[in-house]
C-alpha atoms as a PDB file:
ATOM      1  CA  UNK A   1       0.000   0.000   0.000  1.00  0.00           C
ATOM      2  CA  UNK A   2       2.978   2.630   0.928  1.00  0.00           C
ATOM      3  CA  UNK A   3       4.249   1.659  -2.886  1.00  0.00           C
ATOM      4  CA  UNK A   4       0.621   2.781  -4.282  1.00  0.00           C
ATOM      5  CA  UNK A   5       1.171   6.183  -2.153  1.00  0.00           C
ATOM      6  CA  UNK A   6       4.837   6.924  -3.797  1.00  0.00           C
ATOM      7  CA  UNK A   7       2.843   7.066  -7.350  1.00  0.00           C
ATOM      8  CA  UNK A   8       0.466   9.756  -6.774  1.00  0.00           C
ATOM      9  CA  UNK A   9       2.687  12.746  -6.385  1.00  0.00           C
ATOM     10  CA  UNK A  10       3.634  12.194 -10.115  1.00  0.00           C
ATOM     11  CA  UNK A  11      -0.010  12.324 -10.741  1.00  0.00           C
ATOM     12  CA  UNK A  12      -0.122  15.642  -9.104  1.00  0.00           C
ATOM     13  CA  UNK A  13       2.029  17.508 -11.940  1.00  0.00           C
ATOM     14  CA  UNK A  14      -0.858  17.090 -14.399  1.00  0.00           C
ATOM     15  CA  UNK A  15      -1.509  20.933 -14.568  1.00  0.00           C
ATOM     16  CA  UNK A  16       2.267  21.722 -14.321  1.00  0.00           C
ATOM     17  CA  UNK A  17       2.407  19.330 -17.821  1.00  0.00           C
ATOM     18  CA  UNK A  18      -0.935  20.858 -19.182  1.00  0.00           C
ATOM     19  CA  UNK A  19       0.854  24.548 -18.664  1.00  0.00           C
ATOM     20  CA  UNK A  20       2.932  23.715 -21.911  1.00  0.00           C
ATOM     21  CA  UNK A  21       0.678  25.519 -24.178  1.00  0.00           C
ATOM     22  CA  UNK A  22       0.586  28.402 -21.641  1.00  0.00           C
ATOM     23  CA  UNK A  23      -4.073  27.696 -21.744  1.00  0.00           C
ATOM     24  CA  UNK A  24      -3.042  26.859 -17.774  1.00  0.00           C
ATOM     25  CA  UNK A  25      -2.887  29.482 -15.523  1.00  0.00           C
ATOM     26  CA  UNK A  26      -0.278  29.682 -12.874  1.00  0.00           C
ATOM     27  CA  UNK A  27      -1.863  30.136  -9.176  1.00  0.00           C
ATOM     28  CA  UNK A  28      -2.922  28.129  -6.548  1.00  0.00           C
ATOM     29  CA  UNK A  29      -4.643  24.880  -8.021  1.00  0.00           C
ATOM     30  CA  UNK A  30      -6.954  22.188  -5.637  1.00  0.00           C
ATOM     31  CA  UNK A  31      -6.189  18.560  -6.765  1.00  0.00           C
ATOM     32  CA  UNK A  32      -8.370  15.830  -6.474  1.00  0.00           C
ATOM     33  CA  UNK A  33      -6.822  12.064  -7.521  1.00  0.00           C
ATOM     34  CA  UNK A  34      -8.607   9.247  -6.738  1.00  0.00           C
ATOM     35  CA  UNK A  35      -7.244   6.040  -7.476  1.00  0.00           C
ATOM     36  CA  UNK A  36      -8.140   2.403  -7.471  1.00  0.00           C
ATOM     37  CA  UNK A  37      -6.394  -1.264  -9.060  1.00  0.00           C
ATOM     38  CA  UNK A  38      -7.877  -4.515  -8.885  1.00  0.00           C
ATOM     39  CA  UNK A  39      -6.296  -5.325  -5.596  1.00  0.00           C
ATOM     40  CA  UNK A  40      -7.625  -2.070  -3.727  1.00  0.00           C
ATOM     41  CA  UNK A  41      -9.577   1.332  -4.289  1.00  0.00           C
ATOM     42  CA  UNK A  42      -7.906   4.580  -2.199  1.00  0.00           C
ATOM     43  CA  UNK A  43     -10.277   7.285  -0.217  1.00  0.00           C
ATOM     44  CA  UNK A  44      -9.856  10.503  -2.912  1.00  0.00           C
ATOM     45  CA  UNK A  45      -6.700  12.615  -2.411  1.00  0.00           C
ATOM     46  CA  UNK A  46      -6.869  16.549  -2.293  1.00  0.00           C
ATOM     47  CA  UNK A  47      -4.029  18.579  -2.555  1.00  0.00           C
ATOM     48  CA  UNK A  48      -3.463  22.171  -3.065  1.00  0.00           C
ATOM     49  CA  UNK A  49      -0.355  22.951  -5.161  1.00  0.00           C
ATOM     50  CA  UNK A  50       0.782  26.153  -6.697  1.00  0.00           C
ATOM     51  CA  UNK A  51       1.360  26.589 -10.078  1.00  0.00           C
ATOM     52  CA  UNK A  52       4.412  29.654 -10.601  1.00  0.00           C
ATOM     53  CA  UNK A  53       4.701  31.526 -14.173  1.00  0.00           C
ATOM     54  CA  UNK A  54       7.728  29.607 -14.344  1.00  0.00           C
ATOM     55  CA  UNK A  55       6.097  26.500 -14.175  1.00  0.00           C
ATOM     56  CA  UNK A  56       3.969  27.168 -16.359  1.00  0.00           C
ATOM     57  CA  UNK A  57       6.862  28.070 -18.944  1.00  0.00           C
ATOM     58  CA  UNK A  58       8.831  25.087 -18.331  1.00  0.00           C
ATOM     59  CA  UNK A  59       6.756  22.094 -16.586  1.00  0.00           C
ATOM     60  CA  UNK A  60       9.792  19.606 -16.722  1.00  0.00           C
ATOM     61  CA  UNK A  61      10.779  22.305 -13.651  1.00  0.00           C
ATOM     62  CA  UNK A  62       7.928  21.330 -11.226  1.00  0.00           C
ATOM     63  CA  UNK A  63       8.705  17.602 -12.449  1.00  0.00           C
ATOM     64  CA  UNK A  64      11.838  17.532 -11.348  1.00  0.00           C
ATOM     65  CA  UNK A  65      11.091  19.314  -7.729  1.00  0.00           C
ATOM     66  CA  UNK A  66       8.255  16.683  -7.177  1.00  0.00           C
ATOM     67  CA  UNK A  67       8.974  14.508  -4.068  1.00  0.00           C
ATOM     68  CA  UNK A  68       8.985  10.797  -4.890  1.00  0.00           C
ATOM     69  CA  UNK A  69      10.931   8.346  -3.757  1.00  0.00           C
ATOM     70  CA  UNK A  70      11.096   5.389  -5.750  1.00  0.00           C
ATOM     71  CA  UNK A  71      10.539   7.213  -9.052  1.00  0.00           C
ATOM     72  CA  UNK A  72      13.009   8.793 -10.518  1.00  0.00           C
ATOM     73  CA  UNK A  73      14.271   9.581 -14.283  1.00  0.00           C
ATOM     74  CA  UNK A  74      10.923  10.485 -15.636  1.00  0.00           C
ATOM     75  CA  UNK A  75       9.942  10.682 -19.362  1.00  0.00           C
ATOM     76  CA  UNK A  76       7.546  11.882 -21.469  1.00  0.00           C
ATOM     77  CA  UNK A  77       6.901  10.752 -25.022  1.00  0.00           C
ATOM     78  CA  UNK A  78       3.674  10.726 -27.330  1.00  0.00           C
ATOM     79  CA  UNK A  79       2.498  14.391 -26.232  1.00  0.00           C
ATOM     80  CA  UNK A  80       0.334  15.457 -28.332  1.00  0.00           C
ATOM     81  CA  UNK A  81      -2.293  18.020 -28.041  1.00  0.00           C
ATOM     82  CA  UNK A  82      -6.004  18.030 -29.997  1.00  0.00           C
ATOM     83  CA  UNK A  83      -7.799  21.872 -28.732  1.00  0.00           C
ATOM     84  CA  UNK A  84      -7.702  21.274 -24.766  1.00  0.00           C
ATOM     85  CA  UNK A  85      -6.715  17.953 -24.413  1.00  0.00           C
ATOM     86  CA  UNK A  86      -3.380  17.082 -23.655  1.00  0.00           C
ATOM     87  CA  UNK A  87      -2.634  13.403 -23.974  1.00  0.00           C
ATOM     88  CA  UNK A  88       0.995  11.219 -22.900  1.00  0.00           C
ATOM     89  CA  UNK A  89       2.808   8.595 -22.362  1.00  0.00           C
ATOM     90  CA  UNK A  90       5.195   8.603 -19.197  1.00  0.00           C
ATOM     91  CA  UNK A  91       8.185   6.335 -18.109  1.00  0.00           C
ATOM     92  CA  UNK A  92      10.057   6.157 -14.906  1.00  0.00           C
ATOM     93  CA  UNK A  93      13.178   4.138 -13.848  1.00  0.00           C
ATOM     94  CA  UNK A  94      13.946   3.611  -9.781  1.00  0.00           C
ATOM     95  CA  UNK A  95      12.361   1.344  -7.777  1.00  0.00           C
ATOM     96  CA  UNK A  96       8.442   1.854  -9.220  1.00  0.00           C
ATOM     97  CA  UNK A  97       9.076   1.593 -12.684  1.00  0.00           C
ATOM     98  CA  UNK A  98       6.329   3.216 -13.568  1.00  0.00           C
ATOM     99  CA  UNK A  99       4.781   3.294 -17.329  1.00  0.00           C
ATOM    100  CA  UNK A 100       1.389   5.688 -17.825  1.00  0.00           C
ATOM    101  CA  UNK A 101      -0.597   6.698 -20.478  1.00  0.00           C
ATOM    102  CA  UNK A 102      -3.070   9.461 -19.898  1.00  0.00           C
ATOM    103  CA  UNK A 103      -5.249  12.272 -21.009  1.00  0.00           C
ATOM    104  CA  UNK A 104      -6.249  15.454 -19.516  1.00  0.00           C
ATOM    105  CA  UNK A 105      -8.725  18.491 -20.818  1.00  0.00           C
ATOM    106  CA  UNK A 106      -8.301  21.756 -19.771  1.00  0.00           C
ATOM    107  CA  UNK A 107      -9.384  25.081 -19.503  1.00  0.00           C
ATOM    108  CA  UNK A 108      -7.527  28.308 -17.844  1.00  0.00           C
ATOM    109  CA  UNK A 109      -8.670  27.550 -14.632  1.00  0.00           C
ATOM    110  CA  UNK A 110      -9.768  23.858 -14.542  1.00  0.00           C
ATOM    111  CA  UNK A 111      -8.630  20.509 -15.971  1.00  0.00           C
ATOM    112  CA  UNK A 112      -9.810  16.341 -15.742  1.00  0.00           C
ATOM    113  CA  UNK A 113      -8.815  13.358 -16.837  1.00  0.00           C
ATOM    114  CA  UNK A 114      -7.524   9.818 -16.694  1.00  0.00           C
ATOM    115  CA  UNK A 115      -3.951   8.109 -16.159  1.00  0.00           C
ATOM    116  CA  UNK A 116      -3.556   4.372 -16.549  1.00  0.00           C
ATOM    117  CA  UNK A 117      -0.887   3.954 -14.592  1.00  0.00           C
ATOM    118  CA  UNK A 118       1.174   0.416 -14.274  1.00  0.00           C
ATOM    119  CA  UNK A 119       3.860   0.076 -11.342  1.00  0.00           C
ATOM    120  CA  UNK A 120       6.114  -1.966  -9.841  1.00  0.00           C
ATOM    121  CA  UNK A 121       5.268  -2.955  -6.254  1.00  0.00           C
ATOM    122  CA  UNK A 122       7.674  -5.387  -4.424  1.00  0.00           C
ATOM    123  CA  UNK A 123       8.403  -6.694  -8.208  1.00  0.00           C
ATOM    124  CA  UNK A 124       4.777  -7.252  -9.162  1.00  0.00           C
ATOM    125  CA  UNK A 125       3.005  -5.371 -11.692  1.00  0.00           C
ATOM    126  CA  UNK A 126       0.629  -3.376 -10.212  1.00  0.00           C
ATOM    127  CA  UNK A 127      -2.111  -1.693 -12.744  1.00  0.00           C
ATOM    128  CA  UNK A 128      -3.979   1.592 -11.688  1.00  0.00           C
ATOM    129  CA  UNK A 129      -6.996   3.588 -12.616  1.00  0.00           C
ATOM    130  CA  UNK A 130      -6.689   7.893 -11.815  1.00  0.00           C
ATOM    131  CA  UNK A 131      -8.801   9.898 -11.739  1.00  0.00           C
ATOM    132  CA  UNK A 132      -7.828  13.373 -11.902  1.00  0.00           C
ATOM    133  CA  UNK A 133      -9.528  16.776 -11.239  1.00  0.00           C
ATOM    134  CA  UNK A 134      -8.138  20.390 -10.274  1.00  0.00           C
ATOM    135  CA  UNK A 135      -9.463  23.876 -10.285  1.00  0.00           C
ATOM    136  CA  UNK A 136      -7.568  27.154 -10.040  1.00  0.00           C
ATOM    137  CA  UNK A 137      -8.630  28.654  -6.561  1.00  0.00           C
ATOM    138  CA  UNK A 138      -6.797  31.407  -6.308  1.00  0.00           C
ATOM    139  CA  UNK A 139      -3.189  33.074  -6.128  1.00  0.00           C
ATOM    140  CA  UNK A 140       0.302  31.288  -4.667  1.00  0.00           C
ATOM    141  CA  UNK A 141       0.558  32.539  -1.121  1.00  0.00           C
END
């Protein structure tokens, strides 16, 4: 279960990556990820995060200051974006070795989507369903 935990604050960069077309806008964003595998559904996880101008300019920035042990040498590959949907594939080596593939729409001030996420847990595969939601709710304080 602590494995499952280690994935989510990758999740939680979503509007950092979504800020590449500059639609994002920087501020203080509420996250809401809920999760769930075969083996286990989590209780919904809200964050706040703020989102600076210089994320928004250069997401790999916020990806790199992310806390999460276990990940680590994240890629991105397959971006592509159709109007306000951004949609990815992610790689990480470490520990997890995490593969995703996910989309995301969003607005100026509000995004959702879904991340299929596949990890390794104590050397099993472990395959995850996110959900993902965020709104702007104000400015960085």
């Amino acid at each position: 279960m602590s494995g499952l935990r280690r994935i989510l604050p990758l999740m939680l960069a979503i509007p950092a990556i979504c800020s590449a077309q500059a639609t994002v806008a920087p501020g203080l964003w509420q996250i809401t990820l809920q999760s769930s595998s075969a083996a286990v559904a989590m209780p919904p996880i809200q964050v706040n995060q703020c989102l600076t101008a210089a994320d928004a300019a250069d997401p790999s920035k916020l990806l790199g200051s992310v806390a999460n042990p276990g990940a680590s040498g994240c890629s991105y590959s397959n971006r592509s974006y159709a109007g306000n949907t951004f949609s990815f594939a992610m790689t990480c080596a470490g520990t997890l070795a995490i593969k995703a593939t996910g989309s995301v729409s969003f607005s100026a001030n509000s995004l959702s989507g879904t991340i299929n996420t596949t990890a390794n847990i104590n050397g099993q595969p472990v395959d995850m369903m996110n959900a993902i939601s965020a709104q702007r709710v104000g400015d960085c304080g």
